[in-house]
Protein backbone atom coordinates (compact mmCIF):
# COMPACT_ATOMS: atom_id res chain seq x y z
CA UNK A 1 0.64 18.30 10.91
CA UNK A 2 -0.63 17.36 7.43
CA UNK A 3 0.66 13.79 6.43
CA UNK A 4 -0.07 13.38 2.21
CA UNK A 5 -1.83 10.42 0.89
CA UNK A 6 0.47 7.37 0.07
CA UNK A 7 0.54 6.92 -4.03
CA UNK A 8 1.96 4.22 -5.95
CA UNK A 9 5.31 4.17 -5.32
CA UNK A 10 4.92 5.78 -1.51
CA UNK A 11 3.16 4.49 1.26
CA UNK A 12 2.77 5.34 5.51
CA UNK A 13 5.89 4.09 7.69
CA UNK A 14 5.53 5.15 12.06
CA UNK A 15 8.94 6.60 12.64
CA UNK A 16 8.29 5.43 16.16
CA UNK A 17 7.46 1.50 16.26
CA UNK A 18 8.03 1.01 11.99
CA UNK A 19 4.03 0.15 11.64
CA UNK A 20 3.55 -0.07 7.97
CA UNK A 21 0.06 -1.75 8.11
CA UNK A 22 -2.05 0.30 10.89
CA UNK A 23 -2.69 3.13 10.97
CA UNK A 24 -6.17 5.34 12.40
CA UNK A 25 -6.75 8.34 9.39
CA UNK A 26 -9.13 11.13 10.54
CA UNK A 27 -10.13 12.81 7.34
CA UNK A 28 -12.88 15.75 6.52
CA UNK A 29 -14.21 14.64 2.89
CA UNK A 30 -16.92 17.17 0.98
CA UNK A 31 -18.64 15.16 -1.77
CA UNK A 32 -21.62 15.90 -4.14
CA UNK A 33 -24.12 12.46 -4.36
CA UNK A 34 -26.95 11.06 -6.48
CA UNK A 35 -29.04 9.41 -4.30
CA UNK A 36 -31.66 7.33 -5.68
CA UNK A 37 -34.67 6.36 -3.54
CA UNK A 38 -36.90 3.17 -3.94
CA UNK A 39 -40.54 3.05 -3.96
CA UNK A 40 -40.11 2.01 -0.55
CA UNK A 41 -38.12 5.00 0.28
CA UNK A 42 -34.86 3.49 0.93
CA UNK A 43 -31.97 5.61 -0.23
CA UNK A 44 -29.00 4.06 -2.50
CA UNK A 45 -25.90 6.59 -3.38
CA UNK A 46 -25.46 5.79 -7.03
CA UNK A 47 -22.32 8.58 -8.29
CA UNK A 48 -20.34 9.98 -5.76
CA UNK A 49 -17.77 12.67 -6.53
CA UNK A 50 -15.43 13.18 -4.42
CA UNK A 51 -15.55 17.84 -4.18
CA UNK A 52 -12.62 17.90 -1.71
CA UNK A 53 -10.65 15.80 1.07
CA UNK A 54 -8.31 16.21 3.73
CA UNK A 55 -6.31 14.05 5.88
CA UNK A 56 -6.73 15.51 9.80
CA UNK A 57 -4.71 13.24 10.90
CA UNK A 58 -3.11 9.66 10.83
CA UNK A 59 -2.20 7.94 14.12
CA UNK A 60 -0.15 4.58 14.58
CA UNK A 61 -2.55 2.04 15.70
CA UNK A 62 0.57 0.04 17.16
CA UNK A 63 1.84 3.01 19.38
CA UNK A 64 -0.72 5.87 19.42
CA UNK A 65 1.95 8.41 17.69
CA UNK A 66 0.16 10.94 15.61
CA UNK A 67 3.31 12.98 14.74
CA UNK A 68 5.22 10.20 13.67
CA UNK A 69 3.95 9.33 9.99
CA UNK A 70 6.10 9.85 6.75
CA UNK A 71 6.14 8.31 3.62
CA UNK A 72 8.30 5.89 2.55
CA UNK A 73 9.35 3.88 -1.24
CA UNK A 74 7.17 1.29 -1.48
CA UNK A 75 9.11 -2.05 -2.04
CA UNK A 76 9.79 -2.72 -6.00
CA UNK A 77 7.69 0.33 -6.68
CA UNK A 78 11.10 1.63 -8.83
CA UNK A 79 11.00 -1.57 -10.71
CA UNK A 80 7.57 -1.46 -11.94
CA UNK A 81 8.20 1.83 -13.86
């Protein structure tokens, strides 16, 4: 089940135990980096840019649901606009 990223005005709710802090995301990422390395040889990621992303999953760290995640209206996120 794909759950969507939380935006501004939106963000995770378990429909299970109402966790709205906690939550375990597994997420494939492809990115494209500039890595710089020292003299020394030690590597330091300078840009990073971000190719493509997916959320796997997200599981309730409260209750172990996986299938349980929606997105919910983040509180005064209406009044802000």
């Amino acid at each position: 089940m794909a759950v969507p990223l939380p935006t501004a005005e939106t963000r995770w709710r378990c429909t299970l135990c109402g966790n709205l802090t906690r939550f375990d995301v597994t997420r494939s990422t492809k990115v494209v980096e500039y890595v710089h390395l020292d003299l020394g040889g030690e590597p330091k990621v300078e840009e990073r840019e971000v190719v493509n992303e997916t959320i796997e999953s997200v599981r309730c760290r409260w209750c172990n649901a996986v299938d349980q995640i929606e997105l919910v209206d983040r509180p005064g996120a209406s009044a802000g606009a």
